[in-house]
N, C-alpha and C. Protein backbone atom coordinates (compact mmCIF):
# COMPACT_ATOMS: atom_id res chain seq x y z
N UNK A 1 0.82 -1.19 0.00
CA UNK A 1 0.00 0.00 0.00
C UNK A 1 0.86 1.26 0.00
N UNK A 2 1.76 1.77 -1.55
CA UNK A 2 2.23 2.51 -1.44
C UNK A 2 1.63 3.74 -2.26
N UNK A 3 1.71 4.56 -2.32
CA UNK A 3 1.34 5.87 -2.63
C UNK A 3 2.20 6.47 -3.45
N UNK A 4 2.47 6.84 -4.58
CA UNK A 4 3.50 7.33 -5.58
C UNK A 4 2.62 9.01 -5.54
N UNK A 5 3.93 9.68 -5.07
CA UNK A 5 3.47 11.46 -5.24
C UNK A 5 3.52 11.92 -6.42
N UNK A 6 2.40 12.59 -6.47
CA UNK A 6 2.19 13.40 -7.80
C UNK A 6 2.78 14.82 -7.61
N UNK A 7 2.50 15.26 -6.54
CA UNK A 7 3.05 17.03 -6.53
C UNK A 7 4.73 16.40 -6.41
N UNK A 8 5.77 16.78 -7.06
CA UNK A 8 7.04 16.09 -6.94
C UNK A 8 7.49 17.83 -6.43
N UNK A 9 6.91 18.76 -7.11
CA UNK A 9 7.66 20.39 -6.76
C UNK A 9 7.42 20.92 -5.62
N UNK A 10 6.97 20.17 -4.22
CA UNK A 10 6.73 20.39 -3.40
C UNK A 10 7.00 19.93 -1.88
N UNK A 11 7.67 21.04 -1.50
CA UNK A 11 9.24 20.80 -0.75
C UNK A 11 8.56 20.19 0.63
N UNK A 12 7.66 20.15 1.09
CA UNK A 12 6.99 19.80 2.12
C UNK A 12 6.80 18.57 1.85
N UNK A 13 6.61 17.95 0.68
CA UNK A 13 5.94 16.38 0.57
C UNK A 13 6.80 15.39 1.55
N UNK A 14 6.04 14.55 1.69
CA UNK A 14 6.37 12.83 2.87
C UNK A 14 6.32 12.50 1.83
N UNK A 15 8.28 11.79 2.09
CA UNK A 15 8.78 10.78 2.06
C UNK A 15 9.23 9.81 2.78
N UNK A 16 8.13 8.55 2.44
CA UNK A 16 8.47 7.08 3.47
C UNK A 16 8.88 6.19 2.67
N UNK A 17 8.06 5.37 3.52
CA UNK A 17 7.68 3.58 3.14
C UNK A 17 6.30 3.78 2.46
N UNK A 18 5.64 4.97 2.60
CA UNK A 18 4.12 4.46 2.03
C UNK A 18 3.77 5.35 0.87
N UNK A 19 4.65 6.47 0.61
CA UNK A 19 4.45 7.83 0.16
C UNK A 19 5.68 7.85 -0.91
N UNK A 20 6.07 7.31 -1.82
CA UNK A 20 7.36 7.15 -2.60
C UNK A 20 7.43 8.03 -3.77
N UNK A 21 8.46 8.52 -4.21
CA UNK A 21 8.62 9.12 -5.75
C UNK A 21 8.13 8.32 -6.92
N UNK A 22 7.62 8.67 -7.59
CA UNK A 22 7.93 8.07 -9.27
C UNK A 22 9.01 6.92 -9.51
N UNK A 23 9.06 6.24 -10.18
CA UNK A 23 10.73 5.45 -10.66
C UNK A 23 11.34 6.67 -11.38
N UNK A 24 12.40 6.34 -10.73
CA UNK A 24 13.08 6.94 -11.91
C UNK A 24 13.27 8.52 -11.60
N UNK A 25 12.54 9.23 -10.59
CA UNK A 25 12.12 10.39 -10.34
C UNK A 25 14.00 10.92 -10.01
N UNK A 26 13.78 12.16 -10.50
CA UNK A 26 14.88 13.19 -10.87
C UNK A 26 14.95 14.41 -10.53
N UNK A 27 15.11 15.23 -9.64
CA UNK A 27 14.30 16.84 -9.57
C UNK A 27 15.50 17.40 -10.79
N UNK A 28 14.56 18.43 -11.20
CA UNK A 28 14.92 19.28 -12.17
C UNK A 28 15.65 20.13 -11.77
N UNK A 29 16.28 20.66 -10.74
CA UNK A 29 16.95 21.47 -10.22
C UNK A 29 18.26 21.58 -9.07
N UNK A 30 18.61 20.64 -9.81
CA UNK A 30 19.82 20.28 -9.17
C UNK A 30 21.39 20.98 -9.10
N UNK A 31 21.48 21.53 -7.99
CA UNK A 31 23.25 21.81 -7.96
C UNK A 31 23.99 21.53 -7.63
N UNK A 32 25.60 21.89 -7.13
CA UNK A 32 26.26 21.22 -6.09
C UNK A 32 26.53 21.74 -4.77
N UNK A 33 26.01 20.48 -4.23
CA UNK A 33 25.78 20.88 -2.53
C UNK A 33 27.41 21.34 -2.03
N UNK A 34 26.93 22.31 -1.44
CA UNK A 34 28.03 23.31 -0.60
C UNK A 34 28.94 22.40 0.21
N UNK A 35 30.19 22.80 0.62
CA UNK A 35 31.06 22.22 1.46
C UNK A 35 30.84 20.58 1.43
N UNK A 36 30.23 19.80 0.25
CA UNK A 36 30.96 18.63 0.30
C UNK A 36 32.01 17.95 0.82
N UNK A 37 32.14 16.81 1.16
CA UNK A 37 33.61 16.07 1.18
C UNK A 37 34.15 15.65 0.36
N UNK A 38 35.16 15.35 0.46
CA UNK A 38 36.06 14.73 -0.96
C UNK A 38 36.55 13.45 -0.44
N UNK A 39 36.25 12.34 -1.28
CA UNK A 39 36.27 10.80 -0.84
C UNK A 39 38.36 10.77 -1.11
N UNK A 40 38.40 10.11 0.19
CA UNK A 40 39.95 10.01 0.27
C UNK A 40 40.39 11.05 1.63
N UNK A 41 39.95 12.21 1.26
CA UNK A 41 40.20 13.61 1.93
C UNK A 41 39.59 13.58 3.39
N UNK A 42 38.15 13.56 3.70
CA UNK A 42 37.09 13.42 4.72
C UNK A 42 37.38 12.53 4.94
N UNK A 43 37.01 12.52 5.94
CA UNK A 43 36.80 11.20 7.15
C UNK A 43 34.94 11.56 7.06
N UNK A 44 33.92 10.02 6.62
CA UNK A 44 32.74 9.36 6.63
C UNK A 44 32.33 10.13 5.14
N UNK A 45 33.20 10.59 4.33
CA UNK A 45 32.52 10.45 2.83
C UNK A 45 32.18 9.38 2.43
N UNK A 46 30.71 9.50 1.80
CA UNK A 46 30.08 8.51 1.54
C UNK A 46 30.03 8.41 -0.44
N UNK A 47 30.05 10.16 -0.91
CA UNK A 47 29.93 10.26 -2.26
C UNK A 47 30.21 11.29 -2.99
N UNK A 48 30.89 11.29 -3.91
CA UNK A 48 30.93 12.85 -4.94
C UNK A 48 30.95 12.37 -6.01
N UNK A 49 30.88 13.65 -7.12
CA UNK A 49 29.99 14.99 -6.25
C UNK A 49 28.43 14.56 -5.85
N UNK A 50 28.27 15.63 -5.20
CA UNK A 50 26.84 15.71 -4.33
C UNK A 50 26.09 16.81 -5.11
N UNK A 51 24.90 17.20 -4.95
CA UNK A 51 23.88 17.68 -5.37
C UNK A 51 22.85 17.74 -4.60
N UNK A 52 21.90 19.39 -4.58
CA UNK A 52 20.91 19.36 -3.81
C UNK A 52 20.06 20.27 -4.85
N UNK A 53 18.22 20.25 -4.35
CA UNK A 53 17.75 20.82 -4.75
C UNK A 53 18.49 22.47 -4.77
N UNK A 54 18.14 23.64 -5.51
CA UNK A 54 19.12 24.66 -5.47
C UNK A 54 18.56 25.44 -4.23
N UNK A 55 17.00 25.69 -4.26
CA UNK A 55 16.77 25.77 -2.70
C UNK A 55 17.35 25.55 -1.36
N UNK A 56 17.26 23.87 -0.86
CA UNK A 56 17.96 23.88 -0.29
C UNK A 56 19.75 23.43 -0.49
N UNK A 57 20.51 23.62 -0.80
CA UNK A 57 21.57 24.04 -1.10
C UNK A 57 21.48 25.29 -0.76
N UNK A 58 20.96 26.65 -1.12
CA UNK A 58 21.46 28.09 -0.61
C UNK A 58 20.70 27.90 0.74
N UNK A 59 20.03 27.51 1.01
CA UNK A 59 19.40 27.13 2.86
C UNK A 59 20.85 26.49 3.84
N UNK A 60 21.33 25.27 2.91
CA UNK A 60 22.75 24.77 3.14
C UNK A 60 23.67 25.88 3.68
N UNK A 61 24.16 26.25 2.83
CA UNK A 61 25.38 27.15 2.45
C UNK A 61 24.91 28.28 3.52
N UNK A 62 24.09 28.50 4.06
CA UNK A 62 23.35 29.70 4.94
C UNK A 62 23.76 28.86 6.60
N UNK A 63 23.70 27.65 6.67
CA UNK A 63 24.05 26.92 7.73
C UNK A 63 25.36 26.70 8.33
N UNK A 64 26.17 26.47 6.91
CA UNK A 64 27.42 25.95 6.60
C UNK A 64 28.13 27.53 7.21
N UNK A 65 27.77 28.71 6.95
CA UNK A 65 28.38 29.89 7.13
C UNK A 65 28.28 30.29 8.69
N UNK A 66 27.27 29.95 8.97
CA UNK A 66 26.78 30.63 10.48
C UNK A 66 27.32 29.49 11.49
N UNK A 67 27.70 28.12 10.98
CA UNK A 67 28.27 27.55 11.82
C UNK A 67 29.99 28.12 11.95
N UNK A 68 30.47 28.37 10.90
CA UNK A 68 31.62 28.70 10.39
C UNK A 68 31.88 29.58 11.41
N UNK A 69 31.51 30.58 11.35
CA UNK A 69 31.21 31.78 12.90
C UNK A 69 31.45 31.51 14.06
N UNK A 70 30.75 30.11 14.17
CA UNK A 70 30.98 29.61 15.30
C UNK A 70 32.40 28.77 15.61
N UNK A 71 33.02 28.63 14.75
CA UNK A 71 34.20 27.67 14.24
C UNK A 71 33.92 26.22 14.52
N UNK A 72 32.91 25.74 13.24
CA UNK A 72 32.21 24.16 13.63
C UNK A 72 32.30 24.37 11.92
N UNK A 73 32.93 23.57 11.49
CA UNK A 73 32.62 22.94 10.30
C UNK A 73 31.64 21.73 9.81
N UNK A 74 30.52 22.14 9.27
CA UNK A 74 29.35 21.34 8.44
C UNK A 74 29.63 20.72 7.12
N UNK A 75 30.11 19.56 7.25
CA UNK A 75 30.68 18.98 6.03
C UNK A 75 29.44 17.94 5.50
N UNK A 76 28.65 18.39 4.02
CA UNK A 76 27.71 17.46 3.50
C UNK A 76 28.62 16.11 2.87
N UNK A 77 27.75 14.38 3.87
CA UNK A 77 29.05 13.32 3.27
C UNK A 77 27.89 13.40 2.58
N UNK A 78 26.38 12.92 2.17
CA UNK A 78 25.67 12.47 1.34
C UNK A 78 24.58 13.39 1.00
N UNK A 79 24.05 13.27 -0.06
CA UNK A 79 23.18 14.50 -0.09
C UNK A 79 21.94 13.61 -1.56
N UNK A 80 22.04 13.96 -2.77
CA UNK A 80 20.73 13.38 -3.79
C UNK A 80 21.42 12.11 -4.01
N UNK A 81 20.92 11.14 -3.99
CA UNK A 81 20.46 9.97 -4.56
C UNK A 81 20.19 9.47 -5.87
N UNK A 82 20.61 9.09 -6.66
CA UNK A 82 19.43 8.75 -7.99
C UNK A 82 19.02 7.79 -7.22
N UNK A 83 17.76 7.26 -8.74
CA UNK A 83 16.57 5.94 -8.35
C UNK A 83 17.29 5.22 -8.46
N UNK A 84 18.24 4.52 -8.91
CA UNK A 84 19.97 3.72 -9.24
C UNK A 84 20.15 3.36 -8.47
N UNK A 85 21.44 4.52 -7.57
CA UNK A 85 21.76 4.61 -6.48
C UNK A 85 21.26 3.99 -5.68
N UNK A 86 20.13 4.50 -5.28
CA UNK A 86 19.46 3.89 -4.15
C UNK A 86 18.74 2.25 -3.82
N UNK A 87 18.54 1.76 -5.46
CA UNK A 87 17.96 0.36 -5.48
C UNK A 87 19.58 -0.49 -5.31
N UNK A 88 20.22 0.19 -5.43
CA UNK A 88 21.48 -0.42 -6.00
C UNK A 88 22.22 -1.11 -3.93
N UNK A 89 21.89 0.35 -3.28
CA UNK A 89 22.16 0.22 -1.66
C UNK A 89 21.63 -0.30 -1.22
N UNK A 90 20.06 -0.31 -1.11
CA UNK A 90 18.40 -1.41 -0.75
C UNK A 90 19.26 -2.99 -1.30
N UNK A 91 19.41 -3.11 -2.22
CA UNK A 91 19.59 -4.29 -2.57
C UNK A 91 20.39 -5.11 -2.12
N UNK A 92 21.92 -4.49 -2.07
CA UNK A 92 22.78 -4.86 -1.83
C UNK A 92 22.88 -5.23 0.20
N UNK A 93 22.12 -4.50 0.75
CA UNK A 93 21.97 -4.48 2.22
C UNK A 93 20.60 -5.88 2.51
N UNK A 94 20.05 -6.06 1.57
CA UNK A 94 18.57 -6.71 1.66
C UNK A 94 19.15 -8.16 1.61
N UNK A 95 20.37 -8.22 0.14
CA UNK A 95 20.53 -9.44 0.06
C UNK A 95 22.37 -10.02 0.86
N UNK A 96 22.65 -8.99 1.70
CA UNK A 96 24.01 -9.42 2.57
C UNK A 96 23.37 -9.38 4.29
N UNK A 97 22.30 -8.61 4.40
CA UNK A 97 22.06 -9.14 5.92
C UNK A 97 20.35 -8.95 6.23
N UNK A 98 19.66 -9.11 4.86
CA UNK A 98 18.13 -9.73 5.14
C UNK A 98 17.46 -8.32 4.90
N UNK A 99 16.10 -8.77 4.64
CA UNK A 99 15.20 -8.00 4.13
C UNK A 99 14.95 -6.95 5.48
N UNK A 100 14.32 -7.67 6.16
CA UNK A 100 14.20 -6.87 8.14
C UNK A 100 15.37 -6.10 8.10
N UNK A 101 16.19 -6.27 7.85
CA UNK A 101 17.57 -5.57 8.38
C UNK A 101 17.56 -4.24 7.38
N UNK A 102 17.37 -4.37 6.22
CA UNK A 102 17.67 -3.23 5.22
C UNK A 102 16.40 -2.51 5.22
N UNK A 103 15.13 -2.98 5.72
CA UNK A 103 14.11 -2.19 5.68
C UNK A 103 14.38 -1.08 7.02
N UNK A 104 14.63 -1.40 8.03
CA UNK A 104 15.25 -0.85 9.17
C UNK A 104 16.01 0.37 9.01
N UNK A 105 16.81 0.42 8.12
CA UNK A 105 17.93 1.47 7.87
C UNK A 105 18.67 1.64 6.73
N UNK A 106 18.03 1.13 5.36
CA UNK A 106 17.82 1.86 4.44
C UNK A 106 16.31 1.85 3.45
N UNK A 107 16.23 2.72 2.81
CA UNK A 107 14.96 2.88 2.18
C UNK A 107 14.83 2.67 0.77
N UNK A 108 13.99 2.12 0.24
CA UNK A 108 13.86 1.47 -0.91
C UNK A 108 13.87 2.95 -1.87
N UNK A 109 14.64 2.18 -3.04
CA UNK A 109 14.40 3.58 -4.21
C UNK A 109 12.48 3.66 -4.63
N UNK A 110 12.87 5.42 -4.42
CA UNK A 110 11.90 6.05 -4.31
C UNK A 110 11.01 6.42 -3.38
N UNK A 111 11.72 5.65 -2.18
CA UNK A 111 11.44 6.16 -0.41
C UNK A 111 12.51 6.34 0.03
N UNK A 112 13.29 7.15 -0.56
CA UNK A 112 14.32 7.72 0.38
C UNK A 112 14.17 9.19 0.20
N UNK A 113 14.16 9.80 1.01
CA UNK A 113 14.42 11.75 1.10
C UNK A 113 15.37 12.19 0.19
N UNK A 114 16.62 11.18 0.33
CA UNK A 114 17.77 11.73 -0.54
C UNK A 114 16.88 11.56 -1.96
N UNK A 115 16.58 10.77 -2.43
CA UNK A 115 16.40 10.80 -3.92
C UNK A 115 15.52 12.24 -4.42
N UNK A 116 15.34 12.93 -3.22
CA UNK A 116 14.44 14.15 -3.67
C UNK A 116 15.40 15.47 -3.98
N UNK A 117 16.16 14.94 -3.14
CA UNK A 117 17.56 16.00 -3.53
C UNK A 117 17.08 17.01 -1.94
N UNK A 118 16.25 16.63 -1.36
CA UNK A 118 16.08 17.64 -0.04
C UNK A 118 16.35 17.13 1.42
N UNK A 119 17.36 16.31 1.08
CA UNK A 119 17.99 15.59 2.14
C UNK A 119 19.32 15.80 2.16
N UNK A 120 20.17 16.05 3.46
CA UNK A 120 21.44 15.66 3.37
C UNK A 120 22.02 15.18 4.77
N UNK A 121 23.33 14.53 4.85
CA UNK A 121 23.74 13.67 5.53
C UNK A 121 24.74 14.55 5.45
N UNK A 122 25.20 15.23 7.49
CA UNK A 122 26.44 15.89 7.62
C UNK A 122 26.74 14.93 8.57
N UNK A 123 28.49 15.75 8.79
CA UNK A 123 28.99 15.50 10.30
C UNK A 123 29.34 16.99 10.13
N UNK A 124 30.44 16.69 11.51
CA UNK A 124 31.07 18.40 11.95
C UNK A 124 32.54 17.61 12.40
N UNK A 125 33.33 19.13 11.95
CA UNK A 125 34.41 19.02 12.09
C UNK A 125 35.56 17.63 12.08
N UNK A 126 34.65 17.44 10.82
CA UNK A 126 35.77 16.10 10.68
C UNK A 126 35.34 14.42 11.09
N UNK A 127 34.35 14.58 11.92
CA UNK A 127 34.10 13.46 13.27
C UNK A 127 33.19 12.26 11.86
N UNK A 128 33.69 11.56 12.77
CA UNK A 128 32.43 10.19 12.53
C UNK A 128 31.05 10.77 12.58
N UNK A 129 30.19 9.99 11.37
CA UNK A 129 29.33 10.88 11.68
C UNK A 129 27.70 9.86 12.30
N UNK A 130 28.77 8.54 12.74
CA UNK A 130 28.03 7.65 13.27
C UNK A 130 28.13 7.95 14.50
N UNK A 131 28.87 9.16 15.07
CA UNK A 131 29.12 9.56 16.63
C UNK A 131 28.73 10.99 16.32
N UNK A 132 28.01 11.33 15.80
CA UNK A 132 28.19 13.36 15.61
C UNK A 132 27.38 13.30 16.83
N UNK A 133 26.64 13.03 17.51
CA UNK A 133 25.73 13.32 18.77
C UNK A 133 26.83 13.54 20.14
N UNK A 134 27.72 12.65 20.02
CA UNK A 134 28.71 13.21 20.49
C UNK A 134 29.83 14.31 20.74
N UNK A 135 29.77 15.02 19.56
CA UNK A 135 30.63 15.64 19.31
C UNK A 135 29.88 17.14 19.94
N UNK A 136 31.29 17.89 20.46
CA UNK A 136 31.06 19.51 21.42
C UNK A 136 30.04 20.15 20.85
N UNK A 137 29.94 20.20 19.46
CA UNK A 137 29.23 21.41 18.53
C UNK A 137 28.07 20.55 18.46
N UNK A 138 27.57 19.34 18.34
CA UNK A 138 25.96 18.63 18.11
C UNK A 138 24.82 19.57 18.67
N UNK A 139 25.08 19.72 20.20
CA UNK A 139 23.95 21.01 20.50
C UNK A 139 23.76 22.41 19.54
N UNK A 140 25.07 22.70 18.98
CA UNK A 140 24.49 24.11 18.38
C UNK A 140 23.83 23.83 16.95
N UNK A 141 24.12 22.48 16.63
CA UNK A 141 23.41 22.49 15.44
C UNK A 141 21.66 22.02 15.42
N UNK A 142 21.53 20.86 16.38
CA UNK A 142 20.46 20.95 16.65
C UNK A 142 19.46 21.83 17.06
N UNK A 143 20.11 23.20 17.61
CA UNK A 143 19.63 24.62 18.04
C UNK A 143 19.86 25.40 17.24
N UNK A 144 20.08 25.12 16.21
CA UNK A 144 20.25 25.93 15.02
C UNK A 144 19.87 25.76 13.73
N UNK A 145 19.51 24.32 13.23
CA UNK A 145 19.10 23.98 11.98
C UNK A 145 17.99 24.72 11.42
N UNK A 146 16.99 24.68 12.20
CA UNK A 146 15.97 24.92 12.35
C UNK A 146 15.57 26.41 11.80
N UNK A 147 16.42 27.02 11.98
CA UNK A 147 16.72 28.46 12.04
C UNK A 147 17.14 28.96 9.99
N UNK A 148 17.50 27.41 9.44
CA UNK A 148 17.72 27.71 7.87
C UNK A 148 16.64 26.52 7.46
N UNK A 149 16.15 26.09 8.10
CA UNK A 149 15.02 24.96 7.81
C UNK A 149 14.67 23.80 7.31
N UNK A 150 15.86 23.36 8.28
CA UNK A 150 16.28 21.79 8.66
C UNK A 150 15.84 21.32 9.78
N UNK A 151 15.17 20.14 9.56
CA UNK A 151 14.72 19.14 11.21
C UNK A 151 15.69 18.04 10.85
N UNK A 152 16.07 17.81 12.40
CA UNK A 152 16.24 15.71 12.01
C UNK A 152 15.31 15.20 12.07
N UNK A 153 15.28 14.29 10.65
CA UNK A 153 14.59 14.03 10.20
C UNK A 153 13.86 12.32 11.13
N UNK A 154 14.84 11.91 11.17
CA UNK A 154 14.57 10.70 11.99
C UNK A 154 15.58 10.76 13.64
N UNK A 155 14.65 10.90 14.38
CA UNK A 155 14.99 10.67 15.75
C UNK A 155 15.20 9.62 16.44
N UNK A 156 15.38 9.86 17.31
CA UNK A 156 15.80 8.61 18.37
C UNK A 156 14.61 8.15 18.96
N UNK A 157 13.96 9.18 19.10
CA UNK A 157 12.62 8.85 19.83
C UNK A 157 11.14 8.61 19.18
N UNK A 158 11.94 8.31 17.79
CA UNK A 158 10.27 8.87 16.93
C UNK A 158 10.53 7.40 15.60
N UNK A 159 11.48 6.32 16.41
CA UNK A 159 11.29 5.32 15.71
C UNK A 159 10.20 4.45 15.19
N UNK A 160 9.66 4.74 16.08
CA UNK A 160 8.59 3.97 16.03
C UNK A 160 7.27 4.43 14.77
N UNK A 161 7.45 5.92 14.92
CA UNK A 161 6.50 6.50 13.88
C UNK A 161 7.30 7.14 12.34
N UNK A 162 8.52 6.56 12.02
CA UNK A 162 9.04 6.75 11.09
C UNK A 162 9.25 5.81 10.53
N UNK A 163 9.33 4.89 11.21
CA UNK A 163 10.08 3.57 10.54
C UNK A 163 11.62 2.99 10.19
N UNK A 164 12.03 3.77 10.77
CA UNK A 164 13.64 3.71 10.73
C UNK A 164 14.39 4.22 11.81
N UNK A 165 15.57 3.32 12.00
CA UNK A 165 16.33 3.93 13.20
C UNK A 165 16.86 5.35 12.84
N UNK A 166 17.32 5.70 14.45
CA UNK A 166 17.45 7.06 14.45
C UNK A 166 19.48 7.32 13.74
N UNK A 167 18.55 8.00 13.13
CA UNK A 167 19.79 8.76 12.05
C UNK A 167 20.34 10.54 12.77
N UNK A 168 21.38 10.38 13.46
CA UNK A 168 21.59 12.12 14.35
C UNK A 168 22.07 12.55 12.57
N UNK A 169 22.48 12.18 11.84
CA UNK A 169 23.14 13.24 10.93
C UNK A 169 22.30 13.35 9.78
N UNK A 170 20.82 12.66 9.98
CA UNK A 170 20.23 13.05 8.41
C UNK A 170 19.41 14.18 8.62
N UNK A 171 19.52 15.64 7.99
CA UNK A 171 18.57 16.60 7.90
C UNK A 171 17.97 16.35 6.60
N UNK A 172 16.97 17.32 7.13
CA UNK A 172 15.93 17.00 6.03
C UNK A 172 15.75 19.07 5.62
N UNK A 173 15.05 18.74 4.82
CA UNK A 173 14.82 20.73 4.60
C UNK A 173 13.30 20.52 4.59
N UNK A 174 12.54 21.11 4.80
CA UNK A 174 11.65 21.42 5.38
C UNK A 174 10.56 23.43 4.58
């Protein structure tokens, strides 16, 4: 019982398990996401280049600066997705440690946020970004996202009504 979105230009839409893109779905407006990592360079690059809707990208780059201020570097490891990409990760996780397992913590192409291009996956200052909750600066960003109009997207506490474990480094734009 899934639901394929028709409004695709609309930055508010739910993306799940029940609410998915098109195949194949592409936004038309794609740039390159600000302060990327460079695979080799970063520590928890996941991909380049990266790309975000151009929206949020200058919402990005508005985050990326005001943390800068603060001297906390916002480094995007993951950011758009293709429909590819993403069947390509689903798959590969589904068929090395089970279907339960990859439904858990990754999302099938065309239920993932990233494939909308209005998702991205940071750390700060370098860190793991399987530990960023840890790290000195995590409070100011969580007290601050919000402010260029980013939530985390999946919580710790809101597993249950998302469907996926809690992710501290995936924002979402909003």
């Amino acid at each position: 019982n899934v639901d394929t979105i028709q409004k695709t230009d609309d930055i508010g839409m739910v993306i799940n398990k029940y609410h998915k893109l098109p195949d194949g779905y592409e936004p038309s407006n794609l740039v390159r996401t600000p302060n990327a990592c460079v695979i080799g360079k970063d520590y928890s690059c996941q991909s380049e280049p990266q790309y975000l809707v151009k929206e949020v990208a200058d919402a990005f780059q508005k985050l990326v600066d005001a943390a800068k201020r603060e001297d906390i570097n916002i480094k995007a490891i993951a950011s758009y997705r293709s429909y590819d990409y993403q069947k390509n990760l689903y798959d590969y996780y589904a068929n090395t440690e089970g279907k339960e397992y990859a439904d858990q913590y990754y999302a099938r192409p065309g239920q993932s946020e990233h494939n909308s291009g209005l998702a991205v996956d940071v750390t700060l200052n370098d860190e793991n970004f399987n530990e960023i909750e840890q790290s000195k600066d995590y409070s100011w960003l969580l007290d601050h996202m919000n402010d260029y109009g980013f939530i985390l997207r999946y919580p710790e506490d809101k597993v249950s009504i998302t469907g996926y474990e809690y992710e501290s480094w995936h924002l979402r734009y909003v």
